[in-house]
N, C-alpha and C. Protein backbone atom coordinates (compact mmCIF):
# COMPACT_ATOMS: atom_id res chain seq x y z
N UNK A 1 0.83 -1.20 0.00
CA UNK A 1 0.00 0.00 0.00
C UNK A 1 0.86 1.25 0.00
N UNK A 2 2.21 1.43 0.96
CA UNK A 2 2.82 2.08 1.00
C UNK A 2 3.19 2.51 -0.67
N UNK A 3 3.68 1.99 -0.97
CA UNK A 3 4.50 2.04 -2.47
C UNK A 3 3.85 2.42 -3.41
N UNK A 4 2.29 2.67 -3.60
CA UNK A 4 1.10 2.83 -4.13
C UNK A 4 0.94 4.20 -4.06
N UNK A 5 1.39 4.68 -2.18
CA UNK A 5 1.29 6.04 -1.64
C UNK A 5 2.31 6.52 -2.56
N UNK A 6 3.58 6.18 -3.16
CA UNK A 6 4.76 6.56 -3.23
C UNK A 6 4.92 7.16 -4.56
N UNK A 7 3.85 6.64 -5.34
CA UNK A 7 3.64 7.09 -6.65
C UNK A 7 2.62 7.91 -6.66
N UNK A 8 1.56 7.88 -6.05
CA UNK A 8 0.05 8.66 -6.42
C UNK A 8 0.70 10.19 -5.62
N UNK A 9 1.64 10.32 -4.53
CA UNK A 9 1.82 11.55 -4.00
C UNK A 9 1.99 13.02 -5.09
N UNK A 10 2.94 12.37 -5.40
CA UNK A 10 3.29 13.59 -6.41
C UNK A 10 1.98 14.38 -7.47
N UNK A 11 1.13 13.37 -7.46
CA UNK A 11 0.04 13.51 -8.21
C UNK A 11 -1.29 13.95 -7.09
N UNK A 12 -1.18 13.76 -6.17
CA UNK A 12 -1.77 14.77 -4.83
C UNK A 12 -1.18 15.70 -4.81
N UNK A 13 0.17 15.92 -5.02
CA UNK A 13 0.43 17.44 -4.71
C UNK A 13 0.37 18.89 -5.76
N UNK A 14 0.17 18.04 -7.38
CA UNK A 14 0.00 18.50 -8.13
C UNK A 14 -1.55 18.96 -8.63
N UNK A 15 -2.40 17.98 -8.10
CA UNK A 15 -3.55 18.75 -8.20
C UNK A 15 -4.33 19.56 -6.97
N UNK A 16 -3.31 19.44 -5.95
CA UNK A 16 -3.54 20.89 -5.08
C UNK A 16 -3.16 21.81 -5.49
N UNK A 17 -2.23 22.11 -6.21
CA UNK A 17 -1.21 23.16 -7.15
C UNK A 17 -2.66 23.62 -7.97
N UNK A 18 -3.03 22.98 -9.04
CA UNK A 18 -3.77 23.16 -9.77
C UNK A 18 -5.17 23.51 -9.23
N UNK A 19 -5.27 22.99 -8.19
CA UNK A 19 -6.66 23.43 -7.37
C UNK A 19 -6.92 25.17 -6.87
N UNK A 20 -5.28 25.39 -6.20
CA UNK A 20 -5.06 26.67 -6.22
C UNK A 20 -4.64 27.64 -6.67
N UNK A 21 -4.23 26.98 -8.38
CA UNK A 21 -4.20 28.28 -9.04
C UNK A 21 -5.72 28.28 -10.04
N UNK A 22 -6.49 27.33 -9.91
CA UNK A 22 -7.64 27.93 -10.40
C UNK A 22 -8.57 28.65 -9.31
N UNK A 23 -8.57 28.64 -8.42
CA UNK A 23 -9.34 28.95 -7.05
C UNK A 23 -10.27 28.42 -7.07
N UNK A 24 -10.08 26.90 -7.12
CA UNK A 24 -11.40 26.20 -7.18
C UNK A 24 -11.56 25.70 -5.48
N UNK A 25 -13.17 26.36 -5.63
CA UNK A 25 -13.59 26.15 -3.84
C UNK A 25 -12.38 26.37 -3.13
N UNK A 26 -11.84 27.45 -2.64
CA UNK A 26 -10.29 27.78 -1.61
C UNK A 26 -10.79 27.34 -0.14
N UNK A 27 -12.15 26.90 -0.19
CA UNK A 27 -12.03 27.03 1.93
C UNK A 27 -11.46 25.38 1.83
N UNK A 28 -12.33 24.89 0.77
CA UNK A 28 -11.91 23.17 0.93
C UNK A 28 -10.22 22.83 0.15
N UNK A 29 -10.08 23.35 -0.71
CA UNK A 29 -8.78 23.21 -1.12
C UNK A 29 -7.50 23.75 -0.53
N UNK A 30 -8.24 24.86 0.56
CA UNK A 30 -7.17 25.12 1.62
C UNK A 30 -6.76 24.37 2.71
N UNK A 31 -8.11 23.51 3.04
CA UNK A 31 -8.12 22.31 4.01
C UNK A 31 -7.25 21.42 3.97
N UNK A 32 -7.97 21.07 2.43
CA UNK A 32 -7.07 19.74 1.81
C UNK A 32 -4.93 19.62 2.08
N UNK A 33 -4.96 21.47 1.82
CA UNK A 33 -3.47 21.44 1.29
C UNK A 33 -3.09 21.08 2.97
N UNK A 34 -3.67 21.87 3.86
CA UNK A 34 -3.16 21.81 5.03
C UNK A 34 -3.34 20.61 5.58
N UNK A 35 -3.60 19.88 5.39
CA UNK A 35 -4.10 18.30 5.63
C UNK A 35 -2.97 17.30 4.97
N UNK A 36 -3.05 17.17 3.95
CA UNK A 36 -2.42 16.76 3.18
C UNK A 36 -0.75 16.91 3.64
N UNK A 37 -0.25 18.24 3.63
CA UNK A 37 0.88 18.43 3.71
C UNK A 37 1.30 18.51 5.15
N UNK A 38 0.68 18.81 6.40
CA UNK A 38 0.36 18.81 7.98
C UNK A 38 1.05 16.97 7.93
N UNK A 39 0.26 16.16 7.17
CA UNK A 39 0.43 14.87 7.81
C UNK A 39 1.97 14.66 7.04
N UNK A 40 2.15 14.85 5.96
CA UNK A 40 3.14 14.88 5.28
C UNK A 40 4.64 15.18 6.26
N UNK A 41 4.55 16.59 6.64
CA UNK A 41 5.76 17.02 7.26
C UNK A 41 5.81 15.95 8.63
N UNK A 42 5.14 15.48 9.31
CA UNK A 42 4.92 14.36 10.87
C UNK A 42 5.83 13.60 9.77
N UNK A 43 5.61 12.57 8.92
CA UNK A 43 6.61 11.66 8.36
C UNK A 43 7.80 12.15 7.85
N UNK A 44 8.11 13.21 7.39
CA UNK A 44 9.66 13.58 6.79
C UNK A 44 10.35 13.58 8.82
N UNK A 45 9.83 15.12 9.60
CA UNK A 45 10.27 14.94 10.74
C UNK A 45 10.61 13.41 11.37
N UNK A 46 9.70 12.79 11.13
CA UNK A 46 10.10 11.38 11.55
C UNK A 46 11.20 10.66 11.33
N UNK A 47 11.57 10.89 9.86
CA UNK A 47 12.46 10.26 9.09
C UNK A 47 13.63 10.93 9.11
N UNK A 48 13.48 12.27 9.50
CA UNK A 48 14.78 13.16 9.34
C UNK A 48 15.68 12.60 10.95
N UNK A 49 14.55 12.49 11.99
CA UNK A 49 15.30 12.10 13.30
C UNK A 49 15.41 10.69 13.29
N UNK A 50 15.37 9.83 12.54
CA UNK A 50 15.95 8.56 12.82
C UNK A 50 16.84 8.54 11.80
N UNK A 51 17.26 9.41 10.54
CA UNK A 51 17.95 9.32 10.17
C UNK A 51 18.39 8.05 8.89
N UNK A 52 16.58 7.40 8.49
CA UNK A 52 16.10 7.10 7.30
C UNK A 52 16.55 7.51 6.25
N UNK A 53 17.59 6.39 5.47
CA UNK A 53 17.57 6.88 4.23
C UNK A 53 15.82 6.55 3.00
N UNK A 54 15.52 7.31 2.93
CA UNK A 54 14.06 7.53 2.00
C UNK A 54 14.21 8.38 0.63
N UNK A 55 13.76 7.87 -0.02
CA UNK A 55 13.31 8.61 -1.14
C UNK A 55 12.47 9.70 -1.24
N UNK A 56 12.35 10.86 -1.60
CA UNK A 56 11.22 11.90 -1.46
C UNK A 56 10.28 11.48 -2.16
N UNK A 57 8.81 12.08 -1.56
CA UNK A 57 7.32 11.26 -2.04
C UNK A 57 7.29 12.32 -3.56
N UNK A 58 7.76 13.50 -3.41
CA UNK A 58 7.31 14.65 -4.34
C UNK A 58 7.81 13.95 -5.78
N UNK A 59 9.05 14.28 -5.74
CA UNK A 59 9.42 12.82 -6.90
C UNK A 59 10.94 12.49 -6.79
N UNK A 60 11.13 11.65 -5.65
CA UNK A 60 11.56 10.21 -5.22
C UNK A 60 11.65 9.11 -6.03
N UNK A 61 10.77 8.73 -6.17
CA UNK A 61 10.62 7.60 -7.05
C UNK A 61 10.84 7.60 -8.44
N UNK A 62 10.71 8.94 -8.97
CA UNK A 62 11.05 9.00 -10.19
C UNK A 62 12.71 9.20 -10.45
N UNK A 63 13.13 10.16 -9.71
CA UNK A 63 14.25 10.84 -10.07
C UNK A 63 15.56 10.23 -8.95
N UNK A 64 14.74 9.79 -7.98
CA UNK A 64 15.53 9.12 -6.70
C UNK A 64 16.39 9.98 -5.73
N UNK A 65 15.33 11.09 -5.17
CA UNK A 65 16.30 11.86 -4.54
C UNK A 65 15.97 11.98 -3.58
N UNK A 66 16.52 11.80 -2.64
CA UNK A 66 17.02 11.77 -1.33
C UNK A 66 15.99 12.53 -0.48
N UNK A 67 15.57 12.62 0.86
CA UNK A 67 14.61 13.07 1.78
C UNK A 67 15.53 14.12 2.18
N UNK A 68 15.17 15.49 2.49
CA UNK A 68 16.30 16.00 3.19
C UNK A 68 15.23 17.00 3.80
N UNK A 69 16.06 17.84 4.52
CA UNK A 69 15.38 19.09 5.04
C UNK A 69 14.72 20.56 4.29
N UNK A 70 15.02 19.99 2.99
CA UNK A 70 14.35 20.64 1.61
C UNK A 70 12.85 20.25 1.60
N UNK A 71 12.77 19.40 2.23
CA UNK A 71 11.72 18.37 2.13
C UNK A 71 10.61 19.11 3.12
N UNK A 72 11.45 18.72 4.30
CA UNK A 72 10.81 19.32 5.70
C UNK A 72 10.55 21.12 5.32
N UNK A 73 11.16 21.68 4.75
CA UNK A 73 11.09 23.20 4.67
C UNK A 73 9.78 23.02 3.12
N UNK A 74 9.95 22.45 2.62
CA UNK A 74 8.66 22.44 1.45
C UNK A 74 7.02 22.14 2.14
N UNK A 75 7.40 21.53 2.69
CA UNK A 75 5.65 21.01 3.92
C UNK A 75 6.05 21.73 4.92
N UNK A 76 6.21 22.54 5.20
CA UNK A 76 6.02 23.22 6.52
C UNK A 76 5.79 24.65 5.81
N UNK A 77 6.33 25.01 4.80
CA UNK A 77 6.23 26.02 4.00
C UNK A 77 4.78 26.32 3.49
N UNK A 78 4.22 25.04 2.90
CA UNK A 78 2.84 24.65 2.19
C UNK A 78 1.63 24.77 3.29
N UNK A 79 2.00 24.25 4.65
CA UNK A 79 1.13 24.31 5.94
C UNK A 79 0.71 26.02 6.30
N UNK A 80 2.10 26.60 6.22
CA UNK A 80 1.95 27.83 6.16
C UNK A 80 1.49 28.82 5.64
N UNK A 81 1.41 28.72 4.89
CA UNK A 81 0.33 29.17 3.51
C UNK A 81 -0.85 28.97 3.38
N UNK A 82 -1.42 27.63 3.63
CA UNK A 82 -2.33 27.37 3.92
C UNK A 82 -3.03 27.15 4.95
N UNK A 83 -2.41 27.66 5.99
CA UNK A 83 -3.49 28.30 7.54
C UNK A 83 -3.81 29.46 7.14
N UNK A 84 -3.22 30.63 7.14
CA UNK A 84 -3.39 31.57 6.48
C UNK A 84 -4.44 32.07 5.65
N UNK A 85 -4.60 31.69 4.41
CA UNK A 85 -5.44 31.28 3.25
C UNK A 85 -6.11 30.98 3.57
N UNK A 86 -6.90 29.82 4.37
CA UNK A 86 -7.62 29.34 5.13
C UNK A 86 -8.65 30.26 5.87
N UNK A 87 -8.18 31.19 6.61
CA UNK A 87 -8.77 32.03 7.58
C UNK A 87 -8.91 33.25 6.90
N UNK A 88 -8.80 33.47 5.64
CA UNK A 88 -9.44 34.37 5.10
C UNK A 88 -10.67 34.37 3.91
N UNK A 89 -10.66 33.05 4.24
CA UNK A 89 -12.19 32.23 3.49
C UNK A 89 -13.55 31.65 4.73
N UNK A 90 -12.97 31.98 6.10
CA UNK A 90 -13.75 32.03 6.97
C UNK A 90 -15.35 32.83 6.90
């Protein structure tokens, strides 16, 4: 199932991309991103402190590159943005 996750991600993160540059529905597509990427950063942090060598979900699998704190600063970046965003569709 994992490995399933490992391919379809990149393709979750791309049609949040696309979700928010059309502004389609922003209260739910702001949810989504913060959801999405919220649970996201819990597993890189995870992986960054045990010190897991992993592949990145964004594209890892394609290109084979490495998990790093690029990683962690991309989802925590995306969370950020989308609290924000979020509370101005309140």
């Amino acid at each position: 199932m994992l490995v399933g996750l490992g391919y379809t991600y990149p393709f979750v993160e791309l049609a949040l991309g696309v979700l928010c540059l059309l502004d389609y529905n922003p209260s739910v597509t702001n949810c989504l991103t913060f959801a999405v990427m919220g649970m996201s950063k819990i597993g890189v942090v995870q992986s960054l402190l045990t010190k897991r060598k992993l592949q990145c979900a964004c594209l890892g699998a394609v290109f084979k590159l490495p998990m790093s704190k690029m990683t962690l600063f991309e989802d925590v970046l995306m969370v950020a943005m989308s609290g924000p965003m979020q509370l101005m569709y309140l």
